[in-house]
C-alpha atoms as a PDB file:
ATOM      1  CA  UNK A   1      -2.985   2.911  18.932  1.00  0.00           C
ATOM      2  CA  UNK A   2      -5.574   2.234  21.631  1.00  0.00           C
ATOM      3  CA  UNK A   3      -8.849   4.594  21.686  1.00  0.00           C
ATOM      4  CA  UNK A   4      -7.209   5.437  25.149  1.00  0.00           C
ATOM      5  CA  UNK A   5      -3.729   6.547  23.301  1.00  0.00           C
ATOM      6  CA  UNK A   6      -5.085   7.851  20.658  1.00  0.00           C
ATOM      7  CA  UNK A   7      -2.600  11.120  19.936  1.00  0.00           C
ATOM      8  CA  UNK A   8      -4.320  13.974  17.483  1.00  0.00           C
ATOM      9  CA  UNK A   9      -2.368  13.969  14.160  1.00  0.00           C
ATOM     10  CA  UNK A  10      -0.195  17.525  13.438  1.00  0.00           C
ATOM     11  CA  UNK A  11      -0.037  19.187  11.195  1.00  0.00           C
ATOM     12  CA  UNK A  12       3.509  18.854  10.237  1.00  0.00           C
ATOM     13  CA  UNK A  13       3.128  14.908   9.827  1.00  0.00           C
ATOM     14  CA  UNK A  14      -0.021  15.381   7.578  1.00  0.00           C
ATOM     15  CA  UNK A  15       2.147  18.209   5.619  1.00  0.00           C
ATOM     16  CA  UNK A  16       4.984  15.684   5.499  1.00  0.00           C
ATOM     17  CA  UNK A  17       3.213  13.277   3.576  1.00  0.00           C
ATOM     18  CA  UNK A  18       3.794  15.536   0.297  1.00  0.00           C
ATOM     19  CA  UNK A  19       7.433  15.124   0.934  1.00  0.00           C
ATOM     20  CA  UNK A  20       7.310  11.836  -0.811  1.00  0.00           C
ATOM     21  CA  UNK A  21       5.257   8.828  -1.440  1.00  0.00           C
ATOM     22  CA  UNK A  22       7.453   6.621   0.553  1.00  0.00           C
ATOM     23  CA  UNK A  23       6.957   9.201   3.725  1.00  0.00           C
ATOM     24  CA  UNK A  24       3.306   8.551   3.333  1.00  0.00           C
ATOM     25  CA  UNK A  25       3.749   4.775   3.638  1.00  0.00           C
ATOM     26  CA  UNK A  26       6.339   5.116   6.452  1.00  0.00           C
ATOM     27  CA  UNK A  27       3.419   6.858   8.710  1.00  0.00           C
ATOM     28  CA  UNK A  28       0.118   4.774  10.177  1.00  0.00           C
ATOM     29  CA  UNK A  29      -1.687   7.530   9.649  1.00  0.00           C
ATOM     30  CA  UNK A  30      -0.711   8.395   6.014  1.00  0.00           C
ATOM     31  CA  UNK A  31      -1.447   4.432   5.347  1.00  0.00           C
ATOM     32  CA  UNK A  32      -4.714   4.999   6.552  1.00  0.00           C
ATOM     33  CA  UNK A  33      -5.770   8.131   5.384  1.00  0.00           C
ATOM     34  CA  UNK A  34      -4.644   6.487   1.747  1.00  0.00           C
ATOM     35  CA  UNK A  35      -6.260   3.602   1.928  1.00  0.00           C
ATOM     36  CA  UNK A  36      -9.610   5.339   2.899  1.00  0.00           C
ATOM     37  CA  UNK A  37      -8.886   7.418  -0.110  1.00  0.00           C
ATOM     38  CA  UNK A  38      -7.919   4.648  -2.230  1.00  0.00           C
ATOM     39  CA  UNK A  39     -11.773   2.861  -1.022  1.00  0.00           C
ATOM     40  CA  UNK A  40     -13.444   6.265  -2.371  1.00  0.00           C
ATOM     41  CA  UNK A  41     -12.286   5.163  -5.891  1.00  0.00           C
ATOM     42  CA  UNK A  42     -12.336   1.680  -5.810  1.00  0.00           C
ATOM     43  CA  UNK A  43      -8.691   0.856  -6.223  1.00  0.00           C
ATOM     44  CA  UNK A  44      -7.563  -0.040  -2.595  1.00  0.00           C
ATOM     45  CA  UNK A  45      -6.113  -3.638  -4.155  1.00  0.00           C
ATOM     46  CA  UNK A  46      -3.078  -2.021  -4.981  1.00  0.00           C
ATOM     47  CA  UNK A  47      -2.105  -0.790  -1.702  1.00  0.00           C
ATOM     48  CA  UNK A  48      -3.334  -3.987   0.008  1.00  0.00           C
ATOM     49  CA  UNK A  49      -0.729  -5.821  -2.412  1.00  0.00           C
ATOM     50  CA  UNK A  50       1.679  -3.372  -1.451  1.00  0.00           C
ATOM     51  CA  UNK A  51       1.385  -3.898   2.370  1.00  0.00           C
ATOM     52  CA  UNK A  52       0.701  -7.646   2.318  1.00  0.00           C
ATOM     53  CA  UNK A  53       4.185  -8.080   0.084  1.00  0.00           C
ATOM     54  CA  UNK A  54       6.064  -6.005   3.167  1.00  0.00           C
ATOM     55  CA  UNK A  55       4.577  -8.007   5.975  1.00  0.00           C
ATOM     56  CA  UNK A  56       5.465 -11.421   3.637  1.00  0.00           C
ATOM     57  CA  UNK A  57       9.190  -9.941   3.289  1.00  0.00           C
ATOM     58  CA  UNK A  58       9.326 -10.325   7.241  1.00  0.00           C
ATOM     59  CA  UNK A  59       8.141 -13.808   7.446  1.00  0.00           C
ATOM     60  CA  UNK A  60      10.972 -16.285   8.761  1.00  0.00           C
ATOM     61  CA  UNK A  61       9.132 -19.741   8.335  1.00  0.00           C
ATOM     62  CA  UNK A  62       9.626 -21.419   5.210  1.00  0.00           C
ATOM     63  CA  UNK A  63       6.131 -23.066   5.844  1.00  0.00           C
ATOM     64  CA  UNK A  64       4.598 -20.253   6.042  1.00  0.00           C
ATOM     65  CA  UNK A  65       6.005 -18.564   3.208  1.00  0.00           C
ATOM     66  CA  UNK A  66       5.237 -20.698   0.629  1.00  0.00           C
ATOM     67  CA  UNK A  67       1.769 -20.364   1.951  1.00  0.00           C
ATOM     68  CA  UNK A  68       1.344 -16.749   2.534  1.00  0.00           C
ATOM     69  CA  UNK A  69       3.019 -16.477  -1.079  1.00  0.00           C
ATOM     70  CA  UNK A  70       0.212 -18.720  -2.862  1.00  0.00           C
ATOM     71  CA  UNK A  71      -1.962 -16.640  -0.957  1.00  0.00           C
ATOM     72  CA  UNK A  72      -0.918 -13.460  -1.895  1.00  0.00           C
ATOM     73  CA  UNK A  73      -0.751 -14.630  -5.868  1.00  0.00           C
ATOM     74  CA  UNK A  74      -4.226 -16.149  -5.879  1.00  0.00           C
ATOM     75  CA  UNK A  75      -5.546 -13.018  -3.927  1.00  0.00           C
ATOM     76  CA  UNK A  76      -3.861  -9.966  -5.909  1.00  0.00           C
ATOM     77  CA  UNK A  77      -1.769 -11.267  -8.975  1.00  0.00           C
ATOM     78  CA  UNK A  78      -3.428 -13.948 -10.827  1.00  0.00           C
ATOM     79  CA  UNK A  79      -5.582 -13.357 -13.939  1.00  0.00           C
ATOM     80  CA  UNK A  80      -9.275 -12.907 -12.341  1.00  0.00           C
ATOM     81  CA  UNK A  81      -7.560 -12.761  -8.907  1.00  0.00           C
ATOM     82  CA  UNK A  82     -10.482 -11.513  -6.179  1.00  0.00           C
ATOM     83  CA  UNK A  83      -8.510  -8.333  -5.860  1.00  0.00           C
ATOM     84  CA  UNK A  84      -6.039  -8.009  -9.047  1.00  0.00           C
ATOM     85  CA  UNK A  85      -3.269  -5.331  -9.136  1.00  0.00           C
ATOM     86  CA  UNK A  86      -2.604  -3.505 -12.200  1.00  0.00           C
ATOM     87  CA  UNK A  87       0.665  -5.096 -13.617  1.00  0.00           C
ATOM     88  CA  UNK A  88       1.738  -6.042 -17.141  1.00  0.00           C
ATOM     89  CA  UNK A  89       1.946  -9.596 -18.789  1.00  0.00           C
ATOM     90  CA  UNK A  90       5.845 -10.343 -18.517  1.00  0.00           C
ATOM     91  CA  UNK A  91       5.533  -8.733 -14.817  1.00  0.00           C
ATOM     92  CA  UNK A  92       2.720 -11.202 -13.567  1.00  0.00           C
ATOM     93  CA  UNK A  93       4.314 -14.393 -15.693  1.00  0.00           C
ATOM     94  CA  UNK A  94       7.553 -13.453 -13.908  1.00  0.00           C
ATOM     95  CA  UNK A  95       5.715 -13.421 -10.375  1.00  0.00           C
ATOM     96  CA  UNK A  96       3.732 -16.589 -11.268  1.00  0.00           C
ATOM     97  CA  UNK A  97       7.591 -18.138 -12.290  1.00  0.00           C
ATOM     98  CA  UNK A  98       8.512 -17.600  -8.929  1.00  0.00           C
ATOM     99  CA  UNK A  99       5.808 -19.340  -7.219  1.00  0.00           C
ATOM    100  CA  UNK A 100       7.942 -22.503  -8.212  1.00  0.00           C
ATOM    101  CA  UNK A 101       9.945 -21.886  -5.249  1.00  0.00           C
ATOM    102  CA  UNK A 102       8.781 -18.707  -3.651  1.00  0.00           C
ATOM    103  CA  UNK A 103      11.359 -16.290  -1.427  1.00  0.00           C
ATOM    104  CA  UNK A 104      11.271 -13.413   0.361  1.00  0.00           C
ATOM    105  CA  UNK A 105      12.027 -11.556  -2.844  1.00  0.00           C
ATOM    106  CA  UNK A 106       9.430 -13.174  -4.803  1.00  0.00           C
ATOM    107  CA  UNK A 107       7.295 -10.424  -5.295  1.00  0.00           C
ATOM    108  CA  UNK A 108       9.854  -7.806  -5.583  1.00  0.00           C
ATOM    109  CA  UNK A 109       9.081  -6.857  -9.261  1.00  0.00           C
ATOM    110  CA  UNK A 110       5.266  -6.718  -9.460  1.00  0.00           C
ATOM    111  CA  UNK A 111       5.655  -4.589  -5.612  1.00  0.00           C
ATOM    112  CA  UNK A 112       8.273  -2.800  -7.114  1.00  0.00           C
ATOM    113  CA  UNK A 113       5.487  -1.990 -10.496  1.00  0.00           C
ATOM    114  CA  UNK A 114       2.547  -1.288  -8.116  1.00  0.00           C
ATOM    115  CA  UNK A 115       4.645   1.495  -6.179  1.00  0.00           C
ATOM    116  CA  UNK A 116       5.365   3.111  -9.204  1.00  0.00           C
ATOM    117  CA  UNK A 117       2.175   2.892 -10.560  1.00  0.00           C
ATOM    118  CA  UNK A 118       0.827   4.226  -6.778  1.00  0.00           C
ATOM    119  CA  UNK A 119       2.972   6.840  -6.906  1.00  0.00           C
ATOM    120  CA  UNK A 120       3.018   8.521 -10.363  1.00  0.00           C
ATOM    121  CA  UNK A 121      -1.275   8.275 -10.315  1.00  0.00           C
ATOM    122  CA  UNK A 122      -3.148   7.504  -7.280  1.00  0.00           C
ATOM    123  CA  UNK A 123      -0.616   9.279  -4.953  1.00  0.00           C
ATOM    124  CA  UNK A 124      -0.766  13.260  -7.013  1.00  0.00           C
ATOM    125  CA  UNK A 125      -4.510  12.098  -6.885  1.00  0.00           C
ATOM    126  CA  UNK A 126      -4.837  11.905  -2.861  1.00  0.00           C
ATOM    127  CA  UNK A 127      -2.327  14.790  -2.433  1.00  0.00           C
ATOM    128  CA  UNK A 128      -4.864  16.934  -4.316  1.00  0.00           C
ATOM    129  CA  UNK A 129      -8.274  15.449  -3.157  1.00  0.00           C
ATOM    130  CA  UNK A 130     -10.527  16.949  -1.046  1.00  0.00           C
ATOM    131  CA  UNK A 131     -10.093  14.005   1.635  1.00  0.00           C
ATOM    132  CA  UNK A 132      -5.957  15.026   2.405  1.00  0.00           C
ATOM    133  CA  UNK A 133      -6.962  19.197   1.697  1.00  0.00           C
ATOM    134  CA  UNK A 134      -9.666  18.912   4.870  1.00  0.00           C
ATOM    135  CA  UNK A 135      -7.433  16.973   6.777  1.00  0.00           C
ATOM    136  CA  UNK A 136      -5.064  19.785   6.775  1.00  0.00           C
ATOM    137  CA  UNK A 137      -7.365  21.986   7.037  1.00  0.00           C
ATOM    138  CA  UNK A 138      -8.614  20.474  10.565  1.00  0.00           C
ATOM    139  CA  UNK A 139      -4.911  20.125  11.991  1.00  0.00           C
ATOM    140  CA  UNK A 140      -4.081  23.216  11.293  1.00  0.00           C
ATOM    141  CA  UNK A 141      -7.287  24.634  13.061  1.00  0.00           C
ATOM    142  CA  UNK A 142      -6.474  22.528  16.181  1.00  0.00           C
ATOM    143  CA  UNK A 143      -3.456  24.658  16.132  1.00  0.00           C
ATOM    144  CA  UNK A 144      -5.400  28.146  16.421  1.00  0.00           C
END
């Protein structure tokens, strides 16, 4: 949104976000509040990964998806990678397998192991950190 758009978040969406992991990613806001989270702890790579493997799923160019696969392999899934997720051996050997000829689903299984991983740790985590608690806390002020 534009600084001139900008809406103020409620405090249903912000409650909303405890529904469920995936209703957190489904909302800007919840991304971002996340991710700033996610920075406070050092560990922002994994929702980076998560994002950059659902904008690559919407890439139509074959070009430009074997590109923007490479990229997202040397970037977040090779050993020593600049920003490397937390996946297991047979997870990242399977991911580097399908750099051979990457597709849309390439990345399916180590996305598929960072969610989980997301969402049984660092998600409970933010739900319960002080960052998510005072943004409640301010929407629900706004409201009185």
């Amino acid at each position: 949104m534009r600084t001139g758009q900008r809406r103020r978040l409620s405090t249903e969406e912000a409650t909303r976000w405890a529904d469920s992991f995936d209703v957190l990613l489904s909302h800007k806001c919840g991304v971002a509040a996340f991710r700033a989270f996610l920075k406070t702890e050092f560990s922002e790579e994994n929702l980076e990964f998560w994002l950059a493997c659902e904008e690559y799923k919407k890439t139509r160019s074959t070009a430009k998806l074997v590109s923007k696969a490479h990229r997202i392999f040397e970037e977040f899934v090779d050993v020593q990678a600049p920003r490397e997720v937390n996946i297991d051996f047979q997870t990242r050997e399977a991911t580097r397998k399908n750099m051979e000829e990457p597709s849309l689903t390439c990345f399916d299984q180590a996305q598929g192991k960072v969610h989980s991983l997301m969402e049984k740790d660092s998600y409970p985590r933010f739900l319960r950190s002080k960052m998510y608690l005072d943004l409640l806390s301010q929407s629900q002020r706004r409201l009185s």
